[in-house]
PDB file of N, CA and C in Angstrom:
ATOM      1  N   UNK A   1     117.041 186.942  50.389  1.00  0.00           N
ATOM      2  CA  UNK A   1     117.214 188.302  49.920  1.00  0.00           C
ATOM      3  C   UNK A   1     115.855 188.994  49.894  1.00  0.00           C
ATOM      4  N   UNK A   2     115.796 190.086  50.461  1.00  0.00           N
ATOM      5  CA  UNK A   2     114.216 190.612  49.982  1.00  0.00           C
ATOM      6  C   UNK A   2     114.236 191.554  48.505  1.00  0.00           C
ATOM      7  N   UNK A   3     113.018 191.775  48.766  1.00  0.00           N
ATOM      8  CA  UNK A   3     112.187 191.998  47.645  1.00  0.00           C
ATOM      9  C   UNK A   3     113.155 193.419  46.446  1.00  0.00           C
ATOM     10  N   UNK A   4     113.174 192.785  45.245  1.00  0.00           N
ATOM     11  CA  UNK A   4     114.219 193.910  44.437  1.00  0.00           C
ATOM     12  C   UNK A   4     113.281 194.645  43.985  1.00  0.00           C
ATOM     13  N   UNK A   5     114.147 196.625  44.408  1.00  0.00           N
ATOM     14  CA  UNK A   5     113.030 197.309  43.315  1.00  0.00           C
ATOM     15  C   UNK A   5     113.332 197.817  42.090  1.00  0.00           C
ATOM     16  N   UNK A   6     114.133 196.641  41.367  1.00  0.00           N
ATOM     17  CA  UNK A   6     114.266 197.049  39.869  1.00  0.00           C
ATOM     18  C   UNK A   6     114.312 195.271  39.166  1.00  0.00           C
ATOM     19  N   UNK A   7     113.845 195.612  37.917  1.00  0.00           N
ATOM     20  CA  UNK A   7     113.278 194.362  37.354  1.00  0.00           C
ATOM     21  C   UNK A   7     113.253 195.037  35.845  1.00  0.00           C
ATOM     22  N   UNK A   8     114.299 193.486  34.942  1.00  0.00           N
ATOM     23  CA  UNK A   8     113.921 193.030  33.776  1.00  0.00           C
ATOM     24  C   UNK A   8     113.338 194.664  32.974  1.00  0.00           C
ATOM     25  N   UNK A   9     113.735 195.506  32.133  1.00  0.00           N
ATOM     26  CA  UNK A   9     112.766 196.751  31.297  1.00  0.00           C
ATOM     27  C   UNK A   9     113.048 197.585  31.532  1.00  0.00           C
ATOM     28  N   UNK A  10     113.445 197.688  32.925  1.00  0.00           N
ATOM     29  CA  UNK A  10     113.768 199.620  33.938  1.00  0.00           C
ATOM     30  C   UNK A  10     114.648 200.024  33.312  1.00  0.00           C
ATOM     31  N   UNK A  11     114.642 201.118  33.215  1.00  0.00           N
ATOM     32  CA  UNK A  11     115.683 202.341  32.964  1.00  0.00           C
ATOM     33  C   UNK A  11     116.411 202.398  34.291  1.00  0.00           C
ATOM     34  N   UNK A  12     117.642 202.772  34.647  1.00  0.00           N
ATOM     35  CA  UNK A  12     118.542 202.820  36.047  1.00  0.00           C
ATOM     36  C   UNK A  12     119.547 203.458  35.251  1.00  0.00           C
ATOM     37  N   UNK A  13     119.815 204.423  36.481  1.00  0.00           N
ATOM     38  CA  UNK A  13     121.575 205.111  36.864  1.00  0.00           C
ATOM     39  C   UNK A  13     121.831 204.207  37.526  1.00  0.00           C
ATOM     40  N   UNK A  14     123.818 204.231  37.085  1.00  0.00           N
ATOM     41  CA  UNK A  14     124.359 204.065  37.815  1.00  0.00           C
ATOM     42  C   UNK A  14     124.932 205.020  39.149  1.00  0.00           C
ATOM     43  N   UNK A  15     124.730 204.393  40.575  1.00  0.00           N
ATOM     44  CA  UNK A  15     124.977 205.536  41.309  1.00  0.00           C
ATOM     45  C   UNK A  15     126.654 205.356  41.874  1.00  0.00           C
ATOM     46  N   UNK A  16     127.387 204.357  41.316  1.00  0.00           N
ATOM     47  CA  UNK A  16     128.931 204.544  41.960  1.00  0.00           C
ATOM     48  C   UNK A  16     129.684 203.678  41.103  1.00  0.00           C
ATOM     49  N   UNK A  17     130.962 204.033  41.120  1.00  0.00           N
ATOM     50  CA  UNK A  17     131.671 202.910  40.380  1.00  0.00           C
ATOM     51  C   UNK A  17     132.469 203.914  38.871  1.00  0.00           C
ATOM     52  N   UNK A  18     133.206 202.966  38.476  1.00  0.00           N
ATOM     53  CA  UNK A  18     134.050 203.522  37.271  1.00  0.00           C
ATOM     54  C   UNK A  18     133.028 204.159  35.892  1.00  0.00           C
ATOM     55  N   UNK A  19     131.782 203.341  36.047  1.00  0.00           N
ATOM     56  CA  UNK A  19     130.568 204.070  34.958  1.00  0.00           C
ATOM     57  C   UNK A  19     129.647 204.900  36.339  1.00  0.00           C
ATOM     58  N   UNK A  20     129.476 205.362  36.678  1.00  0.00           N
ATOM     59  CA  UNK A  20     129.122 206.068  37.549  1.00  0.00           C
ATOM     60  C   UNK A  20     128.447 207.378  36.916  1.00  0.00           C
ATOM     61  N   UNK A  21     127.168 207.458  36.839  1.00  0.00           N
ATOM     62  CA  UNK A  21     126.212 208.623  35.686  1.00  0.00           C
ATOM     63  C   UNK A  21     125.687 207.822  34.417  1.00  0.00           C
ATOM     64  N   UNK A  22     126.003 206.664  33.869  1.00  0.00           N
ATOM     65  CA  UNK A  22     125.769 205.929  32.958  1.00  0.00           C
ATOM     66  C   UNK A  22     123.981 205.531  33.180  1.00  0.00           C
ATOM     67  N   UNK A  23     123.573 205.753  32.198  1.00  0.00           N
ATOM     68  CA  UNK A  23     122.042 205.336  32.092  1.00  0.00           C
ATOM     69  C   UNK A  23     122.102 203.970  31.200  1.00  0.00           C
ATOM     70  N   UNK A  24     121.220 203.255  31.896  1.00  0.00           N
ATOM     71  CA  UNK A  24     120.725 202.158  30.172  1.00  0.00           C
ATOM     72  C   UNK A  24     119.427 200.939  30.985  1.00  0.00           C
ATOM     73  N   UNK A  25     119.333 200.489  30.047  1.00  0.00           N
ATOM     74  CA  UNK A  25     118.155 199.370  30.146  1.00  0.00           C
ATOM     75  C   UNK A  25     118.575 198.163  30.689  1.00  0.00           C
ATOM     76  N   UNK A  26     117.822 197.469  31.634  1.00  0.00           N
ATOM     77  CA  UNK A  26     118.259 196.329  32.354  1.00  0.00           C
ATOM     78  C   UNK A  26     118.105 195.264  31.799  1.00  0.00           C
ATOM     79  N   UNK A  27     118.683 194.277  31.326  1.00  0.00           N
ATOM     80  CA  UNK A  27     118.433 193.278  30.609  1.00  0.00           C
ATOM     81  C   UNK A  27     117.997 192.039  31.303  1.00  0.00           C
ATOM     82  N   UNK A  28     119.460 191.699  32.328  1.00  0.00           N
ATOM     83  CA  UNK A  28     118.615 190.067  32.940  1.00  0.00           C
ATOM     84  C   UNK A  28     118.983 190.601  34.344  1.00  0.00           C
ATOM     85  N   UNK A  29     118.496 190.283  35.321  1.00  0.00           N
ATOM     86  CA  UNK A  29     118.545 190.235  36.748  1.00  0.00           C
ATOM     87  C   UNK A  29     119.159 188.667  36.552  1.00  0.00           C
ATOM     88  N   UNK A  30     119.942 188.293  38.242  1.00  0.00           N
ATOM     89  CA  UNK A  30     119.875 187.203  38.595  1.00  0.00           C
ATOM     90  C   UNK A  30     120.582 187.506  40.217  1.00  0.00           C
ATOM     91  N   UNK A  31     118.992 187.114  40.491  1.00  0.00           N
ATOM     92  CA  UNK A  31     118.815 187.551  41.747  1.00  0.00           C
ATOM     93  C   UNK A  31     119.446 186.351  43.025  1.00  0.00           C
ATOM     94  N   UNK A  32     119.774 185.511  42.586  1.00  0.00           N
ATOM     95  CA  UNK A  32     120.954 184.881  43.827  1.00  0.00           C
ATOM     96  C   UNK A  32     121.915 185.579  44.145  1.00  0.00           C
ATOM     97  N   UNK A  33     122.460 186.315  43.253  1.00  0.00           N
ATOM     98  CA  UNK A  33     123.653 187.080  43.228  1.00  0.00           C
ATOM     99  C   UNK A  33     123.776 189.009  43.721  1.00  0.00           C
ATOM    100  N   UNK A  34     122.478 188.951  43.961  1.00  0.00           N
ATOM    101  CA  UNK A  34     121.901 190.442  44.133  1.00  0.00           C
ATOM    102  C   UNK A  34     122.615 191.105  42.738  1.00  0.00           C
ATOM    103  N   UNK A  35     122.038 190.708  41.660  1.00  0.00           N
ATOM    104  CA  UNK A  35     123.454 191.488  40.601  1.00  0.00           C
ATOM    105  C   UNK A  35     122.218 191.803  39.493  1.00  0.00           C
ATOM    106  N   UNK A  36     122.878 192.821  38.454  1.00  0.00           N
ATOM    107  CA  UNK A  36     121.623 193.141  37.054  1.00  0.00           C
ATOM    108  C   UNK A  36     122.654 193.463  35.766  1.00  0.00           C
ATOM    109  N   UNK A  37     122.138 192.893  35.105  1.00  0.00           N
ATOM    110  CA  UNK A  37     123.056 193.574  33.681  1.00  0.00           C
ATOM    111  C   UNK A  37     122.508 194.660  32.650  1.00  0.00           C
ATOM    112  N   UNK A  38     123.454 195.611  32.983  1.00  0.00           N
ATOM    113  CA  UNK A  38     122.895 196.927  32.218  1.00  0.00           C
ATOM    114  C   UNK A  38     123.152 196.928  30.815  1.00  0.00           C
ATOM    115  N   UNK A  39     122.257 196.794  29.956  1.00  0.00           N
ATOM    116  CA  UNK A  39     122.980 197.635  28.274  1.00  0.00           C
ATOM    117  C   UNK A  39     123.818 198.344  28.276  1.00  0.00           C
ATOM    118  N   UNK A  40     124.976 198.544  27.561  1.00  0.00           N
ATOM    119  CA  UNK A  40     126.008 199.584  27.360  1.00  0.00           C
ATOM    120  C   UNK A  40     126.722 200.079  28.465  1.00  0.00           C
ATOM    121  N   UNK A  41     126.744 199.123  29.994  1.00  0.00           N
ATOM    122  CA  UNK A  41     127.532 199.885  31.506  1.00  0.00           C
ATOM    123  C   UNK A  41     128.113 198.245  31.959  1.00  0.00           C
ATOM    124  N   UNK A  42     129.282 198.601  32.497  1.00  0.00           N
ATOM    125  CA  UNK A  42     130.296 197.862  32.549  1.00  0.00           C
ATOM    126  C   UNK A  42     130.732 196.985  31.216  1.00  0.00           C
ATOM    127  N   UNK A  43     131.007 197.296  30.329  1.00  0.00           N
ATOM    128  CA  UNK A  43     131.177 196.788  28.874  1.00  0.00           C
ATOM    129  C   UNK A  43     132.674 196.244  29.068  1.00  0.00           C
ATOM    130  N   UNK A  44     132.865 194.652  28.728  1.00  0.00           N
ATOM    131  CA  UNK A  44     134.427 193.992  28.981  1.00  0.00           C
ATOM    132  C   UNK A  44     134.489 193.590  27.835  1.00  0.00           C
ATOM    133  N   UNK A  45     135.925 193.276  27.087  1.00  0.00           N
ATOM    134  CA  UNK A  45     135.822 192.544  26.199  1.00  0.00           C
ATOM    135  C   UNK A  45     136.465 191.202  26.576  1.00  0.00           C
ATOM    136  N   UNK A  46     136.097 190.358  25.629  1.00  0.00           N
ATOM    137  CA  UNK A  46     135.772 189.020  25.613  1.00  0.00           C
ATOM    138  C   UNK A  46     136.249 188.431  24.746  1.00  0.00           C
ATOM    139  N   UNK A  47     137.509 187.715  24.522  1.00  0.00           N
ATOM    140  CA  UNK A  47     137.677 186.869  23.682  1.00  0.00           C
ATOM    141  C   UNK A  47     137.223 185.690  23.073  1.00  0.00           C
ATOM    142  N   UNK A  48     136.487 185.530  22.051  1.00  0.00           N
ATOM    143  CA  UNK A  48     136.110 184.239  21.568  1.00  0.00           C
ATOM    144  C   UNK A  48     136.846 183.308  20.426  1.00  0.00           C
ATOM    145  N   UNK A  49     137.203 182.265  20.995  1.00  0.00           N
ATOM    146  CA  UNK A  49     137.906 181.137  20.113  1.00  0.00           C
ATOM    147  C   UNK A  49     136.846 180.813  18.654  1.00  0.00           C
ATOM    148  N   UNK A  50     137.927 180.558  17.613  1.00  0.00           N
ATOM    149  CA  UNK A  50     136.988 180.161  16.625  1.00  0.00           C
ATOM    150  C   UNK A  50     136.284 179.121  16.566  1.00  0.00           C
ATOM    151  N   UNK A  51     135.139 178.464  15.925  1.00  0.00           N
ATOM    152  CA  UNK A  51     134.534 177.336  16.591  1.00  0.00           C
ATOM    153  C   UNK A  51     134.522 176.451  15.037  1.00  0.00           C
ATOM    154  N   UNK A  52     134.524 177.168  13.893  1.00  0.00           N
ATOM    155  CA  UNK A  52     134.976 176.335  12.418  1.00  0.00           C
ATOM    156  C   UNK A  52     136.305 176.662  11.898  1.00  0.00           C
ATOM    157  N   UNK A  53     136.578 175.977  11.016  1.00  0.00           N
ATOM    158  CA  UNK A  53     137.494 175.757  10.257  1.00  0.00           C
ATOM    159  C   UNK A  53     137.487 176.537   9.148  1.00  0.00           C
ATOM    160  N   UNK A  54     138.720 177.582   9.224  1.00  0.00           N
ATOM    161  CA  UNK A  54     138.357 178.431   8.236  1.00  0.00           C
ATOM    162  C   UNK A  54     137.999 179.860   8.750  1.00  0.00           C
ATOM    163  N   UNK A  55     137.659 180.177   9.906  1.00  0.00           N
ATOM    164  CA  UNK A  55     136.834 180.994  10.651  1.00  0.00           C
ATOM    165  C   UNK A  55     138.075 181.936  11.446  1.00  0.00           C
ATOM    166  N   UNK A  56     137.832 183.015  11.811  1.00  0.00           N
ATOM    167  CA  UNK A  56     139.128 183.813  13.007  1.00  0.00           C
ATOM    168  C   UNK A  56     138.325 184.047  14.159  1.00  0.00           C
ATOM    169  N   UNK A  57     139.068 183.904  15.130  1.00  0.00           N
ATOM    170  CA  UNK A  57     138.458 184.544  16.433  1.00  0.00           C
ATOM    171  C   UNK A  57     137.987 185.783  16.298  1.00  0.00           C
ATOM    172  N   UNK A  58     137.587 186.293  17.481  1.00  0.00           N
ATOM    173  CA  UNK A  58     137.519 187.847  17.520  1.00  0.00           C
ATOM    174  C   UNK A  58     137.295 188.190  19.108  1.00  0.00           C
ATOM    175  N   UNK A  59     137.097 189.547  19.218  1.00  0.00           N
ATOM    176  CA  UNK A  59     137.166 190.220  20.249  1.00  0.00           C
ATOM    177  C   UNK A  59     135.929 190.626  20.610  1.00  0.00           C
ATOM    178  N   UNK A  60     135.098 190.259  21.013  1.00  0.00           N
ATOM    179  CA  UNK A  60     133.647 191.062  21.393  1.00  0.00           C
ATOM    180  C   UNK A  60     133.553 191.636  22.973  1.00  0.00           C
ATOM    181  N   UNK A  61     132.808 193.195  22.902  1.00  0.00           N
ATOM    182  CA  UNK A  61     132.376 193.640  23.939  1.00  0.00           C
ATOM    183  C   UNK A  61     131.102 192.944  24.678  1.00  0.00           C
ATOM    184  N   UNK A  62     130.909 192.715  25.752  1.00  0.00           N
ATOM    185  CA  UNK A  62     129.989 192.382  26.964  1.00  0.00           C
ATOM    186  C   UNK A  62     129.809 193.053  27.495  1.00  0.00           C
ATOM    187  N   UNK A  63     128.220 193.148  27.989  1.00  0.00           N
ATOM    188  CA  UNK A  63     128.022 193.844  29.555  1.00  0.00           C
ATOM    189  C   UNK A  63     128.440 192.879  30.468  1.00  0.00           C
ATOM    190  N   UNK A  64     128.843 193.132  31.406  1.00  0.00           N
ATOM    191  CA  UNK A  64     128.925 192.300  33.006  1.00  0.00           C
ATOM    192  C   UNK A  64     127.858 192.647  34.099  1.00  0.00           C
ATOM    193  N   UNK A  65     127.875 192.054  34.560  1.00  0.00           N
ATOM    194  CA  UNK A  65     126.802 192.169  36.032  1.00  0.00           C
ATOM    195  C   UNK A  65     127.417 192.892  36.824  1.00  0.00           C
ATOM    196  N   UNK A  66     126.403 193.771  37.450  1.00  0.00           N
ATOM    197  CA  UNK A  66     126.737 194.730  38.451  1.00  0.00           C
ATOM    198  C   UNK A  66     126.254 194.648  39.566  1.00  0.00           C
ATOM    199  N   UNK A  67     126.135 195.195  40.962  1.00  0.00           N
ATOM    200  CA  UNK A  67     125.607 195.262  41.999  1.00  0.00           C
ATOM    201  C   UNK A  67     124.169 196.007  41.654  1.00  0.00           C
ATOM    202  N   UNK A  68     123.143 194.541  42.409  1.00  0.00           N
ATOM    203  CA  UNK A  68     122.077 196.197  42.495  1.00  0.00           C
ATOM    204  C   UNK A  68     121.804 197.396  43.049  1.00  0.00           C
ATOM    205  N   UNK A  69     123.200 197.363  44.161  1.00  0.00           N
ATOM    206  CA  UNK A  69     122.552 198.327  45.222  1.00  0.00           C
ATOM    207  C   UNK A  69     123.479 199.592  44.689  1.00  0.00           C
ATOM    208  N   UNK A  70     123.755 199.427  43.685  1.00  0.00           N
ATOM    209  CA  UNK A  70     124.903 200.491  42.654  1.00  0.00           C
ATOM    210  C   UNK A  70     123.758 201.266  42.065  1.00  0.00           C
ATOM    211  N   UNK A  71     122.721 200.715  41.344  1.00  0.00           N
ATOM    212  CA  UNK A  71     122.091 201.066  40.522  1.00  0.00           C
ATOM    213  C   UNK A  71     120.086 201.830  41.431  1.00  0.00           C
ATOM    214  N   UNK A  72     119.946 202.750  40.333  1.00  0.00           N
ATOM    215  CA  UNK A  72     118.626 203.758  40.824  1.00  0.00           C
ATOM    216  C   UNK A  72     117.883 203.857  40.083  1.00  0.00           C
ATOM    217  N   UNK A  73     116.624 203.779  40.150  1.00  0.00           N
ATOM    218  CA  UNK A  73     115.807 203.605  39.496  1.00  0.00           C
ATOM    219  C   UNK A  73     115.630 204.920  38.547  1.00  0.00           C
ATOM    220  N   UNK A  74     115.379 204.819  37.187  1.00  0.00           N
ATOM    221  CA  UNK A  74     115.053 205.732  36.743  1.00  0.00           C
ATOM    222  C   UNK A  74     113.757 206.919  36.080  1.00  0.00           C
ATOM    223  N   UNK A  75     113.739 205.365  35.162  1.00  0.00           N
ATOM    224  CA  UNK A  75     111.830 205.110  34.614  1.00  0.00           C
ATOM    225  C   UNK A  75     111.810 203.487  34.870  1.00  0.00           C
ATOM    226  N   UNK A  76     110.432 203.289  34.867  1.00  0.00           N
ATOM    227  CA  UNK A  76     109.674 201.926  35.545  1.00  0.00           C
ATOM    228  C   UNK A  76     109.409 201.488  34.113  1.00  0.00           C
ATOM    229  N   UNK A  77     109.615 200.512  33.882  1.00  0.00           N
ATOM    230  CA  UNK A  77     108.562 199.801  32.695  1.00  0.00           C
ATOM    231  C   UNK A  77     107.108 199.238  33.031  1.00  0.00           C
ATOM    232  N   UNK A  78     106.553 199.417  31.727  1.00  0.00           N
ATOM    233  CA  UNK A  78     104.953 199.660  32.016  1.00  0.00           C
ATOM    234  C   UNK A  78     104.912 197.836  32.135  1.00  0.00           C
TER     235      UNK A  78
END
């Protein structure tokens, strides 16, 4: 894969897709996958089983990984 120009801090639009105009901060790259996970864009929820006794499941929101070639640079981190 060559060289990515967004990394780990950046600010990015999204440029297509169902969040499509969505701004936020990039959290993890994982670049085998050409993919980035945005703060607050593509948000799924997620069921989690309880893990004690005594305890209830619940429902938590996630970001998911997106394409990078979705996403535009916005501001650079220093």
């Amino acid at each position: 894969m060559s060289k990515l120009h967004i990394k780990k801090g950046d600010t990015v639009v999204v440029r297509s897709g169902a969040d499509k105009g969505k701004k936020g901060k990039v959290v993890r790259i994982i670049t085998k996958d050409g993919r980035a996970v945005v703060e607050g864009v593509r948000m799924m929820k997620k069921h989690v089983r309880a893990r004690q006794d005594g305890k209830k499941g619940q429902v938590i929101e996630v970001a998911m990984p997106l394409a990078i070639s979705k996403l535009a640079l916005a501001e650079k981190s220093n």
